[in-house]
PDB file of N, CA and C in Angstrom:
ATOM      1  N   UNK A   1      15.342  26.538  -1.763  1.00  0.00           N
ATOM      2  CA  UNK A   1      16.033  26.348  -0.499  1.00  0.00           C
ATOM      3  C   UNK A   1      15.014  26.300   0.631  1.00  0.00           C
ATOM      4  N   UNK A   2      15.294  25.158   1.558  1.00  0.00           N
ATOM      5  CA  UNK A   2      14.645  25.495   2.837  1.00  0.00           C
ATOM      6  C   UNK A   2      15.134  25.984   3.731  1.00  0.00           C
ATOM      7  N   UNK A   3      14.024  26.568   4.601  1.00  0.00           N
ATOM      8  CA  UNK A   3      14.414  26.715   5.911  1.00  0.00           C
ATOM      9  C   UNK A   3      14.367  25.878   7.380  1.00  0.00           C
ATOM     10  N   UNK A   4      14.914  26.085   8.349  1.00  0.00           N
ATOM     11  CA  UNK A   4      14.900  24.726   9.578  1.00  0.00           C
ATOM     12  C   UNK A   4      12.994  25.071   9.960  1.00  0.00           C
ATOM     13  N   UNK A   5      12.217  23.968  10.265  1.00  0.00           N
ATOM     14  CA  UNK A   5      10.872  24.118  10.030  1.00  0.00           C
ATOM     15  C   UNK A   5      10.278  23.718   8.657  1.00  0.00           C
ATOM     16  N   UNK A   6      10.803  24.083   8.338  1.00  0.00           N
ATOM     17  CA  UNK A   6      10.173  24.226   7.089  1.00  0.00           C
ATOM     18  C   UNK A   6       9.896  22.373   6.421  1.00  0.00           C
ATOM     19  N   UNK A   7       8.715  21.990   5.847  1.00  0.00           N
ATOM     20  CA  UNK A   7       8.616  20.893   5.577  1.00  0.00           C
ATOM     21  C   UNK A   7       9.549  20.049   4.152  1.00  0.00           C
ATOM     22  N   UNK A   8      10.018  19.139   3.491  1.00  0.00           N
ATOM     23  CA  UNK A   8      10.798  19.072   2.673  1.00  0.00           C
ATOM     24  C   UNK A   8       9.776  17.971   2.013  1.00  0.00           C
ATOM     25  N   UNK A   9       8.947  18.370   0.868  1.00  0.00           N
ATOM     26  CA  UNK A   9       8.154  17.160   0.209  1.00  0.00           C
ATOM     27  C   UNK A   9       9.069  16.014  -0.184  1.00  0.00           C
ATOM     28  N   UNK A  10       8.550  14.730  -0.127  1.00  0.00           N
ATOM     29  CA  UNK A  10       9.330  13.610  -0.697  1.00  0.00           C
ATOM     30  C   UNK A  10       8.677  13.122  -2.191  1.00  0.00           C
ATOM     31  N   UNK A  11       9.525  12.872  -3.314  1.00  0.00           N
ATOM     32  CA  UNK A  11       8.904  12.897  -4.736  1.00  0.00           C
ATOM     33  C   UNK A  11       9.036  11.290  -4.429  1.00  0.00           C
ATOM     34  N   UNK A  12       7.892  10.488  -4.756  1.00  0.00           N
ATOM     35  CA  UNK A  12       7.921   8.762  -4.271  1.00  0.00           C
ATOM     36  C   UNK A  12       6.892   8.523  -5.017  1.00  0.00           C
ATOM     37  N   UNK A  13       6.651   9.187  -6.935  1.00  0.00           N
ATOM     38  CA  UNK A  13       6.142   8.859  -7.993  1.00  0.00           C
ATOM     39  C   UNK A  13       6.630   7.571  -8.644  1.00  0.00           C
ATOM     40  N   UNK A  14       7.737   7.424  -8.053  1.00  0.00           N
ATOM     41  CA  UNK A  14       8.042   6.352  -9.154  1.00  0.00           C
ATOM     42  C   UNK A  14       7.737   4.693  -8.514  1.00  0.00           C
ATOM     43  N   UNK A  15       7.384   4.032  -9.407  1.00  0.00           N
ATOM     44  CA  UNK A  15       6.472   2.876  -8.930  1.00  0.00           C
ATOM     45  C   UNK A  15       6.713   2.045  -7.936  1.00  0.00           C
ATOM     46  N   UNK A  16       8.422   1.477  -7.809  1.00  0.00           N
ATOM     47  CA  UNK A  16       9.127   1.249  -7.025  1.00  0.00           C
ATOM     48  C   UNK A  16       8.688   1.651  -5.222  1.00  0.00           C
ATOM     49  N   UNK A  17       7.905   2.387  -5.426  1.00  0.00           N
ATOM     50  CA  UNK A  17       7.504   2.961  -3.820  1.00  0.00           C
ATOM     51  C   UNK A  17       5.988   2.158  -3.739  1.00  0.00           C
ATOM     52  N   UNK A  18       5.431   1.521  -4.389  1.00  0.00           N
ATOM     53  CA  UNK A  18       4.097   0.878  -3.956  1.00  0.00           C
ATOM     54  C   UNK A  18       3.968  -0.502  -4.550  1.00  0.00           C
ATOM     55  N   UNK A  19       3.357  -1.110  -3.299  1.00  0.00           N
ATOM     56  CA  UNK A  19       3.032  -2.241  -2.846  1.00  0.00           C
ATOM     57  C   UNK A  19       2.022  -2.933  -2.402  1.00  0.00           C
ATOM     58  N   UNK A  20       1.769  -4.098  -1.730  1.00  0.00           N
ATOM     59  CA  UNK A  20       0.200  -4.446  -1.232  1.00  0.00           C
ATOM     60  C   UNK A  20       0.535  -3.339   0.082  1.00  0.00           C
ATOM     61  N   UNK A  21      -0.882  -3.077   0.247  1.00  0.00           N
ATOM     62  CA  UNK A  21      -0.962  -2.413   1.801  1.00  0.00           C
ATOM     63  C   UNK A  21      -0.655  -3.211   2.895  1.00  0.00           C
ATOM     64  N   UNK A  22      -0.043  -2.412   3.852  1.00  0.00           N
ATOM     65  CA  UNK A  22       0.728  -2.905   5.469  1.00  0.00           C
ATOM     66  C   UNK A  22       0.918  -1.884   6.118  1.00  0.00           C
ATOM     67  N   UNK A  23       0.920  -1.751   7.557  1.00  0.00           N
ATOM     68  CA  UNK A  23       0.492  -1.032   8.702  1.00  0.00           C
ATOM     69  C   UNK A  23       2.116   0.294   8.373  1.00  0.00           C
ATOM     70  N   UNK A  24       1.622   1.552   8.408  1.00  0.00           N
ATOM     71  CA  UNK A  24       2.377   2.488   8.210  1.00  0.00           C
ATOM     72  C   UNK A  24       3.426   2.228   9.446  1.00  0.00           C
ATOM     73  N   UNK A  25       4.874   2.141   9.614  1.00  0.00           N
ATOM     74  CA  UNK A  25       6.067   2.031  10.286  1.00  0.00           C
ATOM     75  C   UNK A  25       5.635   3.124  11.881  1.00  0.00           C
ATOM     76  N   UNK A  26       4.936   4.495  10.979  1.00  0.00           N
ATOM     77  CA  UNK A  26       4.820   5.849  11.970  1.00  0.00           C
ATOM     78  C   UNK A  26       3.266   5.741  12.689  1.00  0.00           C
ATOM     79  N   UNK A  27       2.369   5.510  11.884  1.00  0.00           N
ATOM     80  CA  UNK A  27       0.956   5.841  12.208  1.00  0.00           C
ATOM     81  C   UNK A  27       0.272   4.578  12.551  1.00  0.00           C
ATOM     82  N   UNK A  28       0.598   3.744  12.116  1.00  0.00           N
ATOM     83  CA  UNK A  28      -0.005   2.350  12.175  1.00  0.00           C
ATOM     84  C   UNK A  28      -1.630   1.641  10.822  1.00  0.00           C
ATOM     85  N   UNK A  29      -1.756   2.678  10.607  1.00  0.00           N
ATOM     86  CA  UNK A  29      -2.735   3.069   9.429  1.00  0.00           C
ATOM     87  C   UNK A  29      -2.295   2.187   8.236  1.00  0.00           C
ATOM     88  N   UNK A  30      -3.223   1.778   7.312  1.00  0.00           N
ATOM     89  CA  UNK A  30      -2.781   0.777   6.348  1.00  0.00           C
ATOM     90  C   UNK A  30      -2.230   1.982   4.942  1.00  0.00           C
ATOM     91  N   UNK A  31      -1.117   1.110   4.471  1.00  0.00           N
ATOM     92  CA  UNK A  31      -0.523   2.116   3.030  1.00  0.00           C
ATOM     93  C   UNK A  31       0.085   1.424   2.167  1.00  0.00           C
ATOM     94  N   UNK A  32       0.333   1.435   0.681  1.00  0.00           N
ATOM     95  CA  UNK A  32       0.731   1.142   0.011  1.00  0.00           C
ATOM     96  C   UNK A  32       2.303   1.643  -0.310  1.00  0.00           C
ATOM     97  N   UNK A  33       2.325   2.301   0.305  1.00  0.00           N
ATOM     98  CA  UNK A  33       3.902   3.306   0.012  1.00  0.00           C
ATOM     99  C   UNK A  33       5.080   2.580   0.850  1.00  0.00           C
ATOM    100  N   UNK A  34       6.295   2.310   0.029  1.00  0.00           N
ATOM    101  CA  UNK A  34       7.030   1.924   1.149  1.00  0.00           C
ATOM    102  C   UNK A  34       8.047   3.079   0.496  1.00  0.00           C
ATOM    103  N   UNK A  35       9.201   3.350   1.632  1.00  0.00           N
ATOM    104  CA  UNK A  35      10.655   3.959   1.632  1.00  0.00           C
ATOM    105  C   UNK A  35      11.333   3.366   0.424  1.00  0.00           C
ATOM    106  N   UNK A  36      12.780   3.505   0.436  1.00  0.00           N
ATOM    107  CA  UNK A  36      13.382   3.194  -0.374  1.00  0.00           C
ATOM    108  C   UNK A  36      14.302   2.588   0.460  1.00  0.00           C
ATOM    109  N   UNK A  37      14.076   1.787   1.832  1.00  0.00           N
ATOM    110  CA  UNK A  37      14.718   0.989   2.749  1.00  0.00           C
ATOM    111  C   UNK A  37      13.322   0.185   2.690  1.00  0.00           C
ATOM    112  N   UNK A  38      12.200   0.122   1.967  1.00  0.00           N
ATOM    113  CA  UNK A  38      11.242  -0.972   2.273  1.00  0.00           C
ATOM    114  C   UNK A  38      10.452  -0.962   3.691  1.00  0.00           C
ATOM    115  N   UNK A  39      10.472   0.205   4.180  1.00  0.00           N
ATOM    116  CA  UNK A  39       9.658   0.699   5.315  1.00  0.00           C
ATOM    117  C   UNK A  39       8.050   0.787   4.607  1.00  0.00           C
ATOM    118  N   UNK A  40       7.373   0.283   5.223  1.00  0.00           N
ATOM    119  CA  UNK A  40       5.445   0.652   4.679  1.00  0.00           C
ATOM    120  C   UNK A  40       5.632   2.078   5.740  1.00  0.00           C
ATOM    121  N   UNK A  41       4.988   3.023   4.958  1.00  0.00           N
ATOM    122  CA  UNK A  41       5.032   4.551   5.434  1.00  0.00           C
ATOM    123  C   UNK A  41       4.336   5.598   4.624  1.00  0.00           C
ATOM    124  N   UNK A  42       3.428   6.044   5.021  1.00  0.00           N
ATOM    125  CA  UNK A  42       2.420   6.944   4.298  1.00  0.00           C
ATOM    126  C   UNK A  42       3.484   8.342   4.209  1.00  0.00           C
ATOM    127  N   UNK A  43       3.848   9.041   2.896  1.00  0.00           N
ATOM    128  CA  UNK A  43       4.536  10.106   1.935  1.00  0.00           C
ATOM    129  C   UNK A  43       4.138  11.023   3.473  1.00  0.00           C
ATOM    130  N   UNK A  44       3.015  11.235   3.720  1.00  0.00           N
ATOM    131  CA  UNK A  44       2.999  12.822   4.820  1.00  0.00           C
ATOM    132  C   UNK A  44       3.629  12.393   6.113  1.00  0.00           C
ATOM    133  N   UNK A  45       3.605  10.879   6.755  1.00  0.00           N
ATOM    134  CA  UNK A  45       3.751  10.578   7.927  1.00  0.00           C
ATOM    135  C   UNK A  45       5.866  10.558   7.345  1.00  0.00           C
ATOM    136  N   UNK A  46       6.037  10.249   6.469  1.00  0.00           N
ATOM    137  CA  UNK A  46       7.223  10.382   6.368  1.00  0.00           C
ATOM    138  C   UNK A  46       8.094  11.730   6.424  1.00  0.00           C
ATOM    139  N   UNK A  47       7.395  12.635   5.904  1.00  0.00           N
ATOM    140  CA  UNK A  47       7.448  14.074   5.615  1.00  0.00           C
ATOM    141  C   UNK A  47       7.658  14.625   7.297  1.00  0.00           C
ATOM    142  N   UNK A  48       6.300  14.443   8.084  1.00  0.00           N
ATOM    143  CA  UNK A  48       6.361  14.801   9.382  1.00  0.00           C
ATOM    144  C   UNK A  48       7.622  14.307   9.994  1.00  0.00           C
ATOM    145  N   UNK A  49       8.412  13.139   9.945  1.00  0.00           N
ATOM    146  CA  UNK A  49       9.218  12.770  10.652  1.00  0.00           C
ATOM    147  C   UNK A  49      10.538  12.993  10.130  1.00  0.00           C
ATOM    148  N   UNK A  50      10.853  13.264   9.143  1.00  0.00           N
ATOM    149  CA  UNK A  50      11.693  14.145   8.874  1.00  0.00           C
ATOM    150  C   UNK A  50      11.954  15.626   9.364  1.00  0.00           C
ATOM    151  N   UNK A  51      10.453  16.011   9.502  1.00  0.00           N
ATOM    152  CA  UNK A  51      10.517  17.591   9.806  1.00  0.00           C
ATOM    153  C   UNK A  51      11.388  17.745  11.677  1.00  0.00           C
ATOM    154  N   UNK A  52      10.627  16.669  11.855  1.00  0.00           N
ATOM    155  CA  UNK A  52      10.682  15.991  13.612  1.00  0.00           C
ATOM    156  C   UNK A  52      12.412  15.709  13.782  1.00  0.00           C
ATOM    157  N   UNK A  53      12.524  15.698  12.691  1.00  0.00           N
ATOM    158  CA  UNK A  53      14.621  14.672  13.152  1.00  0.00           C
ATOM    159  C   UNK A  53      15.694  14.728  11.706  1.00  0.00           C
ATOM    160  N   UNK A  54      15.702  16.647  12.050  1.00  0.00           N
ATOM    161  CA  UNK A  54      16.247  17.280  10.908  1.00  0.00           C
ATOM    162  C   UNK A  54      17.962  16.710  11.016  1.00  0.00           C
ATOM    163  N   UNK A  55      18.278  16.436   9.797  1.00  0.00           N
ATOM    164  CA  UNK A  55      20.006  15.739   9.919  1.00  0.00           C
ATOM    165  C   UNK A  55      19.859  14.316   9.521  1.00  0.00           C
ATOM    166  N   UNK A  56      18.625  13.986  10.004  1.00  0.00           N
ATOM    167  CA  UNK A  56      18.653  12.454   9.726  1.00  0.00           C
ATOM    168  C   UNK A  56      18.018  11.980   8.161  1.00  0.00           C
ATOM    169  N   UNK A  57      18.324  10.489   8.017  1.00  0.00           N
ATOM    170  CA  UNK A  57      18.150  10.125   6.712  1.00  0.00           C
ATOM    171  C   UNK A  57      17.377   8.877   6.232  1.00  0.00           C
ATOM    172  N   UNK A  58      16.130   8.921   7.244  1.00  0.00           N
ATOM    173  CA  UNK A  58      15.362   7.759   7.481  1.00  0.00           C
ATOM    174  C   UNK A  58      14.415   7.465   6.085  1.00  0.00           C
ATOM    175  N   UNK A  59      14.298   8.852   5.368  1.00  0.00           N
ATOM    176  CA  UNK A  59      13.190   8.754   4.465  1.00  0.00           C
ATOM    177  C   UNK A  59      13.721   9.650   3.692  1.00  0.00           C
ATOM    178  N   UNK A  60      13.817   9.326   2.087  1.00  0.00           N
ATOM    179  CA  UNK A  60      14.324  10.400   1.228  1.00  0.00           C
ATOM    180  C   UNK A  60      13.735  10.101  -0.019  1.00  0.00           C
ATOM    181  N   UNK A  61      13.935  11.455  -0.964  1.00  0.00           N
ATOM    182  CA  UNK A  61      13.187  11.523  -2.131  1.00  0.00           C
ATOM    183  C   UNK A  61      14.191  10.696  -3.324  1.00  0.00           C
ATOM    184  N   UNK A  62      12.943  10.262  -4.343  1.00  0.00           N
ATOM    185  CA  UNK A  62      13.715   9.946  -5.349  1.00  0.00           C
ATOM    186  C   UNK A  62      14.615  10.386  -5.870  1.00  0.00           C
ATOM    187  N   UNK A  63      16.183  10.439  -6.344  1.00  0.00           N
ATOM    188  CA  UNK A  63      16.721  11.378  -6.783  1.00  0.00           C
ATOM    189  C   UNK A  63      16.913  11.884  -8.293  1.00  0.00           C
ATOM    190  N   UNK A  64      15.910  10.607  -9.237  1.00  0.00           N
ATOM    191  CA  UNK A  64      15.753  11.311 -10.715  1.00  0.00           C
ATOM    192  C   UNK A  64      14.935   9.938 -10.768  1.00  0.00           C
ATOM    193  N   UNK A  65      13.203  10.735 -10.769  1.00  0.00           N
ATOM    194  CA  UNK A  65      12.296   9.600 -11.267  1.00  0.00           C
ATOM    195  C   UNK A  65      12.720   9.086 -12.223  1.00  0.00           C
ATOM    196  N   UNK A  66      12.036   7.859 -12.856  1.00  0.00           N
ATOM    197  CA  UNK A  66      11.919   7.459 -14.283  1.00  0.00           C
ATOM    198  C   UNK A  66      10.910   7.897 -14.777  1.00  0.00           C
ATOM    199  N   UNK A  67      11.140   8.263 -16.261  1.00  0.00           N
ATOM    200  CA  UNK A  67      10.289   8.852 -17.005  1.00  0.00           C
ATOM    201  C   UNK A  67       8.892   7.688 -17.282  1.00  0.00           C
ATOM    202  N   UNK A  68       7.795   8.176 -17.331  1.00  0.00           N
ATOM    203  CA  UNK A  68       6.702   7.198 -17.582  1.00  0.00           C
ATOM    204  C   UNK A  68       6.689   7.720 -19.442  1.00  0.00           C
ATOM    205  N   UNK A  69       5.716   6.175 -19.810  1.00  0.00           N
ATOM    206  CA  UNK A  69       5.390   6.843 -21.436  1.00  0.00           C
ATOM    207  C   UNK A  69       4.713   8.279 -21.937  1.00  0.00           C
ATOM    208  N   UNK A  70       3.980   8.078 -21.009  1.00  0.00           N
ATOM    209  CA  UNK A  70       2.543   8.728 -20.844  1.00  0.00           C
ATOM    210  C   UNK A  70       3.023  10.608 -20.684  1.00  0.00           C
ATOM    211  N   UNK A  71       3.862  11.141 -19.789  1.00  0.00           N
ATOM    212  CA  UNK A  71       4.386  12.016 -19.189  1.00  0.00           C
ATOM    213  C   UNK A  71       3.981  12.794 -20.411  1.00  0.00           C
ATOM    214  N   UNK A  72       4.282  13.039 -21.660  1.00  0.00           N
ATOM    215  CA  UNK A  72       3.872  14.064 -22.571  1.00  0.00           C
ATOM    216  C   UNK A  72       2.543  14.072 -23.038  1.00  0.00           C
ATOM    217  N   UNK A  73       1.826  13.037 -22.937  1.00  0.00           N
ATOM    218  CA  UNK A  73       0.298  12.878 -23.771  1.00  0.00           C
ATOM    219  C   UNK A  73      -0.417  14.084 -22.944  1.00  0.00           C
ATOM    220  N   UNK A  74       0.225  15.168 -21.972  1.00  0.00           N
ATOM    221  CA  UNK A  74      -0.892  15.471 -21.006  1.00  0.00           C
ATOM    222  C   UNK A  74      -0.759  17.031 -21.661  1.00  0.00           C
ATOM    223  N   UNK A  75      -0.728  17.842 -22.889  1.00  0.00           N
ATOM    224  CA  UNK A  75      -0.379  18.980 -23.064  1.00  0.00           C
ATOM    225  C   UNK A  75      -1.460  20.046 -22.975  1.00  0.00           C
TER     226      UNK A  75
END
């Protein structure tokens, strides 16, 4: 559980979130990451602006990655 403040990580492992690089939406900085509205947006600059405009739903986490092959080879 969080608290108000408190930061809320966004999980944006799954491949679907990267792309060629383009100017971050927030920072202007180049990134490979886009939203899941297709926003280019660097994972922390997204994080910050969430923290910034609690209620809102501009940027959100995956809600059940896909499993990669690989995920067990790592024991």
């Amino acid at each position: 559980m969080t608290t108000p403040g408190q930061p809320v990580l966004l999980d944006w492992r799954d491949g679907i979130h990267y792309r060629r690089p383009a100017p971050c939406v927030l920072c202007g900085n180049p990134t490979p990451l886009r939203s899941h509205a297709g926003e280019a947006a660097h994972k922390v600059c997204a994080e910050d602006w969430n923290l910034a405009h609690p209620g809102e739903s501009r940027f959100v986490s995956d809600t059940k990655p896909r499993r990669r092959k690989d995920d067990d080879a790592h024991a």
